[in-house]
Structures are given as structure tokens and as C-alpha cells.
Protein backbone atom coordinates (compact mmCIF):
# COMPACT_ATOMS: atom_id res chain seq x y z
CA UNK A 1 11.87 23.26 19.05
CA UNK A 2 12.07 25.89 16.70
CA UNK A 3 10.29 26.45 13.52
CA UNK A 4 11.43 26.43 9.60
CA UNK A 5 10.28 30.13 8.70
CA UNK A 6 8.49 28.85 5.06
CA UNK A 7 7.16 25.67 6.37
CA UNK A 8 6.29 26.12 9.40
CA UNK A 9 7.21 22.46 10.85
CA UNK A 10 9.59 22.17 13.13
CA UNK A 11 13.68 21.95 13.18
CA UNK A 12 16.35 21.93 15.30
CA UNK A 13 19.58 23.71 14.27
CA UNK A 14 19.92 22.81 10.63
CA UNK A 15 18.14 19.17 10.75
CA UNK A 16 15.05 19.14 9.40
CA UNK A 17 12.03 17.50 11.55
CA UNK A 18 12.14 14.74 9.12
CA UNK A 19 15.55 13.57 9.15
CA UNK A 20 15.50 13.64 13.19
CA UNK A 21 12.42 11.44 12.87
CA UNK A 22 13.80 8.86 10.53
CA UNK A 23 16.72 8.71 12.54
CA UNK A 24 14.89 8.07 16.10
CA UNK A 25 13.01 5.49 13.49
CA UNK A 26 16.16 3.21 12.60
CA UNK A 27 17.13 3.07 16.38
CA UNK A 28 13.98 1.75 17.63
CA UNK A 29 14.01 -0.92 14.22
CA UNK A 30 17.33 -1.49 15.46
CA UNK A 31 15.55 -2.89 18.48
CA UNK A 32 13.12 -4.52 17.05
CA UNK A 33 15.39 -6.30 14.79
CA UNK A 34 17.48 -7.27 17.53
CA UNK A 35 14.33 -9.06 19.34
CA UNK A 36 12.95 -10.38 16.02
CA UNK A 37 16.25 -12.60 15.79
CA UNK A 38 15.39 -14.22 19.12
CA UNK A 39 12.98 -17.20 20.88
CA UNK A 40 10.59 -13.54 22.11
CA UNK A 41 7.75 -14.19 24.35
CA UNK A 42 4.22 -12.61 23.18
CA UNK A 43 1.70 -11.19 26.10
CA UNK A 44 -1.92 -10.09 25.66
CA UNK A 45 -2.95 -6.75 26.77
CA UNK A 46 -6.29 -6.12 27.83
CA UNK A 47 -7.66 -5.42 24.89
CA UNK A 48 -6.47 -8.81 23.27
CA UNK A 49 -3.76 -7.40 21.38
CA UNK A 50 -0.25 -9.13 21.42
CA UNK A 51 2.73 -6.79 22.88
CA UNK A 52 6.43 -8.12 22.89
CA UNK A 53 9.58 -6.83 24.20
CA UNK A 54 10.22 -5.26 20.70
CA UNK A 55 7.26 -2.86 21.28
CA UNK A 56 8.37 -2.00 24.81
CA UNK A 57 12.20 -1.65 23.66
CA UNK A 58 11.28 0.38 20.45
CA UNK A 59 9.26 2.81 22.48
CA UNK A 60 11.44 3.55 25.18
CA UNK A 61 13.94 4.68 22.28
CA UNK A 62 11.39 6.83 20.66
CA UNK A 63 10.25 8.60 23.93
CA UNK A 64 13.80 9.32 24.83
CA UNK A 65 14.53 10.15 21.48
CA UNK A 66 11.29 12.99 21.49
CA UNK A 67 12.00 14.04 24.32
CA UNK A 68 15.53 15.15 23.53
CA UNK A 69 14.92 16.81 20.33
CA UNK A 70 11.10 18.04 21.26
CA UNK A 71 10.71 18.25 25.32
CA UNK A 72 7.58 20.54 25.18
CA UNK A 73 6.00 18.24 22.80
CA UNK A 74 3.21 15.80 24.49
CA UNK A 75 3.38 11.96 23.08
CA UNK A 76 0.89 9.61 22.94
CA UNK A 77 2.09 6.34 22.55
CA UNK A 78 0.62 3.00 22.21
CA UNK A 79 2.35 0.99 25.22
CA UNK A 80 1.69 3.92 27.60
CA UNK A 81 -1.53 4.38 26.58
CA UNK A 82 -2.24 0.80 26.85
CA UNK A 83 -1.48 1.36 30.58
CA UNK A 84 -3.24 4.65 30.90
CA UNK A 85 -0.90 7.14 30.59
CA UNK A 86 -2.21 9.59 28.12
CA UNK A 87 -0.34 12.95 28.32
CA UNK A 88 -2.75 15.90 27.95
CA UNK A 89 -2.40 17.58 24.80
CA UNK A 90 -2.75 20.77 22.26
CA UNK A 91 -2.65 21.85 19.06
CA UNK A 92 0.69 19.90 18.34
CA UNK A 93 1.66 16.34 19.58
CA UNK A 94 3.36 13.09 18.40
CA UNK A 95 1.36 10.14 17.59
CA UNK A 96 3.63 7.01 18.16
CA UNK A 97 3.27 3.11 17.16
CA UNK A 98 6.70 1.77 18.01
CA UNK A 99 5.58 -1.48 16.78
CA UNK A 100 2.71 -1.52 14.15
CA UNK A 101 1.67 -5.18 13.08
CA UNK A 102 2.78 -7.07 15.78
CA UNK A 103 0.42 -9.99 14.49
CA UNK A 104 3.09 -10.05 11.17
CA UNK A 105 6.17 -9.71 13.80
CA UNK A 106 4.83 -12.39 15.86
CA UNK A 107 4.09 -14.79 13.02
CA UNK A 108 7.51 -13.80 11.05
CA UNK A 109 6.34 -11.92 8.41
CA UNK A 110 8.33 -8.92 7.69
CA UNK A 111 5.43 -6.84 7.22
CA UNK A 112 5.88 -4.74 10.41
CA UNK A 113 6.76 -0.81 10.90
CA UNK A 114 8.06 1.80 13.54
CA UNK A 115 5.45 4.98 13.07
CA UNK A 116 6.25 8.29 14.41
CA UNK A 117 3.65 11.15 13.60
CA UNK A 118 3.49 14.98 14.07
CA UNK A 119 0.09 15.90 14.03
CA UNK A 120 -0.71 19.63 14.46
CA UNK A 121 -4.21 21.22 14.55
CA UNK A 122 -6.27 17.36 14.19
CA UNK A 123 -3.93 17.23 10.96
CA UNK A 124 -0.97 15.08 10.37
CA UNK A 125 2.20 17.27 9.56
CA UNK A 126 4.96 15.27 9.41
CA UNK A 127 6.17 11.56 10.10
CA UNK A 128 8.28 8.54 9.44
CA UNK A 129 7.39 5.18 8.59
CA UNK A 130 9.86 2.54 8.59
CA UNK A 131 9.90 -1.19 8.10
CA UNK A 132 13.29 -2.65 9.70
CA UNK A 133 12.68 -6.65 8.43
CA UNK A 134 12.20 -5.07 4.49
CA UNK A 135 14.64 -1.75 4.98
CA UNK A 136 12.15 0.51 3.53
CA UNK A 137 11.20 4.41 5.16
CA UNK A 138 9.32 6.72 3.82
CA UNK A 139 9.14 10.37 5.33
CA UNK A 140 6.98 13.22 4.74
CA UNK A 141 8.63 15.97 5.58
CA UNK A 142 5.28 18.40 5.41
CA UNK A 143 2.23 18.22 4.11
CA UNK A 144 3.26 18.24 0.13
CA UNK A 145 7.17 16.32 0.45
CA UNK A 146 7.01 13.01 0.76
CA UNK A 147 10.47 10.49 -0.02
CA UNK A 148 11.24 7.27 0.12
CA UNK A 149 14.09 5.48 0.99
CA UNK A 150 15.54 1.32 1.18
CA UNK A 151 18.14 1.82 4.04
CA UNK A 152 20.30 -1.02 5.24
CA UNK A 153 20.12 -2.01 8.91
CA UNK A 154 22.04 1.22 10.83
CA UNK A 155 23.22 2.99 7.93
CA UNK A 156 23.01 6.60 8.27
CA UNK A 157 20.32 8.70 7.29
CA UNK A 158 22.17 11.40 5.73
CA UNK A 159 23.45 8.11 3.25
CA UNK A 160 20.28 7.11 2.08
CA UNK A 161 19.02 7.47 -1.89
CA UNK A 162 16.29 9.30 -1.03
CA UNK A 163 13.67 9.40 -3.87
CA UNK A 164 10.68 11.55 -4.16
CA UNK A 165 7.08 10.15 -3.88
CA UNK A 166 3.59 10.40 -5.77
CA UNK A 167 0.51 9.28 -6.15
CA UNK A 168 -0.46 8.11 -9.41
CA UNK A 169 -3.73 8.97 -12.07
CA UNK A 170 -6.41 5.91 -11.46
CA UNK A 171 -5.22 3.63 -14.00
CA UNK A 172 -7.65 2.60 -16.94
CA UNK A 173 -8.17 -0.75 -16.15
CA UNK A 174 -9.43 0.29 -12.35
CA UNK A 175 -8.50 0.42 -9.27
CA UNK A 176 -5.75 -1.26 -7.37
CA UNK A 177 -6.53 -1.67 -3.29
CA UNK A 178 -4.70 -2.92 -0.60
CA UNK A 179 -6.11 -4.71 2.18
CA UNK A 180 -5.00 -5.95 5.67
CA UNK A 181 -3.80 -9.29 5.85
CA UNK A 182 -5.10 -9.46 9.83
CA UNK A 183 -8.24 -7.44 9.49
CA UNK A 184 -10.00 -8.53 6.47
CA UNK A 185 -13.92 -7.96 6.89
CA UNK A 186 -17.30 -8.36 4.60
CA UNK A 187 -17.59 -4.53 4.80
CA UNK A 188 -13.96 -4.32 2.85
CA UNK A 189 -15.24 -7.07 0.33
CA UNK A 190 -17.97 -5.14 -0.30
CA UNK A 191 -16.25 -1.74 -0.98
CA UNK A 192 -14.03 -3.21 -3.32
CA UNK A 193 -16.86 -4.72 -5.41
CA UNK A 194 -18.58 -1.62 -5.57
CA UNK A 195 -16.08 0.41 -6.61
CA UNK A 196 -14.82 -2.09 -9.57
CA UNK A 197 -11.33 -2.73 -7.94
CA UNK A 198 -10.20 -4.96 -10.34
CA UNK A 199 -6.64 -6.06 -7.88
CA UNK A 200 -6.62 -6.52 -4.37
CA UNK A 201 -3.40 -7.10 -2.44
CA UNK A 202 -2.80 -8.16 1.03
CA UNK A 203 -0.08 -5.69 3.26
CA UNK A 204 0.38 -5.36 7.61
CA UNK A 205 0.69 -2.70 9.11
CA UNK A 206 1.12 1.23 7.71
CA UNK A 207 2.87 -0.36 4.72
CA UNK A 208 -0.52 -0.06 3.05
CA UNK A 209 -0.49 3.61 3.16
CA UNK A 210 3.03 3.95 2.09
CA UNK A 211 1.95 1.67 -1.18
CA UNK A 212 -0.59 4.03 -2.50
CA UNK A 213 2.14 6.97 -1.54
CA UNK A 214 4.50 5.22 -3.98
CA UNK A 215 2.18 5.07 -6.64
CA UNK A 216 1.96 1.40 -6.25
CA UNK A 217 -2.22 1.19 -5.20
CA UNK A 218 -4.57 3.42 -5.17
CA UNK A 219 -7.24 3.06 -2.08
CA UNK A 220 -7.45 0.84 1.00
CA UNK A 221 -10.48 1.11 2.94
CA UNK A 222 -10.84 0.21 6.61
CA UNK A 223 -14.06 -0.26 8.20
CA UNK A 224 -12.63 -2.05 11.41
CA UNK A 225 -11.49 -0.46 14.51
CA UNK A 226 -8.03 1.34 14.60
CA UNK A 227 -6.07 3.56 16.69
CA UNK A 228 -5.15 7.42 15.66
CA UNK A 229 -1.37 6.40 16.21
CA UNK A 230 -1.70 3.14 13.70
CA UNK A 231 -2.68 5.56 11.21
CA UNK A 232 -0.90 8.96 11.21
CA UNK A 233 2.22 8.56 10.32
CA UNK A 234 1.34 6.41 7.17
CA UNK A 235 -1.63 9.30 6.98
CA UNK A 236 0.99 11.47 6.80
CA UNK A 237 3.41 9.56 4.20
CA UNK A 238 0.42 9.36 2.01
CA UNK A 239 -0.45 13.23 2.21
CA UNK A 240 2.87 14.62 1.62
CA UNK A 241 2.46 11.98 -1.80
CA UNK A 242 -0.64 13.77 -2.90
CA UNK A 243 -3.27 11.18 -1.17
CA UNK A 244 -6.05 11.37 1.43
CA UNK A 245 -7.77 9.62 4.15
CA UNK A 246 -11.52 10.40 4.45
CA UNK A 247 -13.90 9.02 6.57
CA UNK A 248 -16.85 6.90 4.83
CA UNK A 249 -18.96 10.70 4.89
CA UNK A 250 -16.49 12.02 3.39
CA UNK A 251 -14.56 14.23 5.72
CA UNK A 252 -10.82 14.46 6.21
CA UNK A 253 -10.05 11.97 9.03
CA UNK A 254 -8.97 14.03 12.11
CA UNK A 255 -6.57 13.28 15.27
CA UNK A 256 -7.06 13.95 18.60
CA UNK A 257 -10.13 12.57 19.00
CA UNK A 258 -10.18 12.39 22.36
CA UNK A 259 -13.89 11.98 23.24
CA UNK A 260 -13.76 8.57 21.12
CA UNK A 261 -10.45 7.52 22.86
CA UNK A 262 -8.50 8.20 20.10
CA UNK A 263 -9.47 5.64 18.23
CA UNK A 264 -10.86 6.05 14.27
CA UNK A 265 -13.46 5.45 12.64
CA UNK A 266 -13.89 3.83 9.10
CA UNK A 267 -12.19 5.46 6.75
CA UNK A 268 -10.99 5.16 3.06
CA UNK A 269 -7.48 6.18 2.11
CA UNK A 270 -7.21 7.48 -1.68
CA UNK A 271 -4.07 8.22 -3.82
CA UNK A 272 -6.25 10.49 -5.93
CA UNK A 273 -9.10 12.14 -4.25
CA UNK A 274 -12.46 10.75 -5.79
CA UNK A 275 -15.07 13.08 -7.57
């Protein structure tokens, strides 16, 4: 993998890192897709969580996928990791979720994603999220370029309208939040009382992230437990808009947080960084 000279993320030949991504994205929702259409059968992995043939399918795409265009590159993704097999890493790895929300894709709610994350140095760098059922992706190609596309099911990349992404001023009648739809908790009620949120709506999956990215919202916290690769790629989306994702002390949330087994703690993600 080489490296774009003035950004410093990576390409290959003349495809940028974000095009390859979003490309290896629409595959795996291809997959998905193709199970969401049929009688699946749902599992429970250890840790209660439901797993489907869509999230095995998607990742084996995306793992083939990285390891074509990126073979040095480590990946830690959720179905492997779910079994144990955690590659050892550096300062640059790929955070996968093949299949985030598989509580929405289970109960037929098109709320579900394919994210695909760069993360260099404990920061997110680059990434793709994609939601197959609702044809939306949004990429951030680095940390300040962030677009947004609606793509129809295998359409090429290089066809999409791509349109840039912000976040937006705080708007003078408060604060708009997004909340999970699967995760909802008193400590979330709380928040949004305290901070005079005067809308709350209800998203799955990394689609929340991509929201305040779009200029749509503008903070969902998250006080229950979550996983570094549920987060980075819409982490990602969101920076490259002009957001953030800080913990509830107020630090930059960080990846490869391997002493807590990469798992997150709370953290709020702003459109516009509070003062």
C-alpha cells in the first residue's frame, strides 16, 4: 500500500483509499442483501449477540477484499474476534463491522450498515459506511473530506453523485440527538434533559453518526457498552464532516484499546465541538 504524498492515507495506483473501501462496501451489502431476501436463521454468540449468515458472508468479502488491496495491513473484525482471532497490531489497522445492527436486520428494519475503518495512531483516518436496505454511503476520505452518496444496489462507485458533507451550527431552538433504537438507557434520558435537547430521534446502527455528519442532528450520546469496530468507521464519517466523539471526560475517544478488549467506553458524539 502506498501513500498519497499530501495526505498521507493510503492509495493504490490512482484509486484513492476511499473509493477501494466503498467498493469492498457494496460487495459485502450485496451479500447481505442477498440473505436479507431469504427465511435466514439467527444464532447467539457467547456474548448474547445475534450473528447470521449475512455477517459471516459480508466479512469473508471484506477480508478478502483487504487483503488484496492492503496485505500488510492487520484487521480486526467482529466475527473473528468473536471467535478469538485478534491479529496483533500497530500504528495502522482496519476496524471492521461487516454487519452493524443485526437486531434491525433480524427484525426487518432497514436500519443496518457494512463499516470498514482505517484507524492509524488510536485515530480513525479513513472509512466507509454503507447501508445496503436504504442505498446510502458515506465515506471519509481523511480526516477533513467527508461525502455522501444514495447508490443503487451494484451500481458502480465511480457512478455515484457524490455530495460533500458538514456539520451544521447548533440550531437556535436546541439541540437535535439521535438515539439507538436497541440500546436506549436512563443514562441517555438523562443527558438529553440536561443538555435541553429539544428532538430526539431513534436510528440502528452507525447511521447515527452519519446523521450528525450530514448536518441532520447534532449529538448522540452512548453510555452503554460498544465495540471500537461499531464505532470507527461512523467515527470517522463524522470527523471528516467536522464532528467529534469524546468520551464523557472529555477526551477524544481512542482505538486500539487493547487492555479493555477493544471495547469503548461512554462517549458523546458532537457535530460541533461544545465549549
Amino acid at each position: 500500500m502506498r501513500q498519497d504524498t499530501n495526505t498521507g492515507l493510503p492509495t493504490l495506483g490512482d484509486r484513492a483509499l476511499g473509493d477501494m473501501l466503498a467498493t469492498i462496501a457494496l460487495e459485502a451489502g450485496s451479500e447481505i442483501l442477498d440473505v436479507y431476501g431469504t427465511e435466514f436463521a439467527v444464532e447467539q454468540k457467547d456474548n448474547d449477540s445475534p450473528v447470521t449468515e449475512a455477517d459471516r458472508r459480508a466479512e469473508a468479502v471484506i477480508l478478502k477484499r483487504l487483503a488484496e488491496i492492503a496485505p500488510d495491513v492487520p484487521v480486526i473484525a467482529e466475527e473473528a474476534a468473536s471467535e478469538g482471532d485478534i491479529p496483533e497490531i500497530g500504528a495502522r489497522f482496519f476496524l471492521v463491522d461487516p454487519l452493524d445492527g443485526t437486531r434491525e436486520f433480524v427484525n426487518r428494519r432497514d436500519e443496518f450498515t457494512v463499516n470498514i475503518a482505517l484507524v492509524e495512531n488510536g485515530e480513525p483516518v479513513a472509512g466507509v459506511v454503507y447501508a445496503p436496505a436504504l442505498g446510502m454511503m458515506a465515506v471519509a476520505d481523511g480526516p477533513a473530506s467527508g461525502r455522501t452518496a444514495m447508490l443503487a444496489k451494484d451500481a458502480p462507485i465511480a457512478a455515484a453523485d457524490w455530495q460533500p458533507i458538514h456539520t451544521r451550527e447548533v440550531p437556535a431552538a436546541g439541540l437535535v440527538a439521535v438515539a439507538s433504537r436497541s440500546h436506549r438507557d436512563a443514562e441517555t434520558d438523562a443527558f438529553l434533559e440536561s443538555h435541553g435537547v429539544t428532538e430526539t430521534r431513534s436510528a440502528g446502527s452507525s447511521l447515527k453518526f452519519c446523521l450528525i455528519a450530514r448536518g441532520e442532528a447534532d449529538v448522540y450520546p452512548r453510555f452503554g457498552r460498544t465495540m471500537e469496530w461499531d464505532t470507527a468507521a461512523g467515527h470517522a464519517v463524522l470527523r471528516a464532516a467536522g464532528g467529534c466523539v469524546l468520551t464523557t471526560d472529555g477526551l477524544a475517544l481512542r482505538y486500539a484499546k487493547r487492555e479493555r478488549g477493544y471495547d469503548n467506553p461512554a462517549f458523546i458524539a458532537w457535530g460541533r465541538k461544545p465549549v
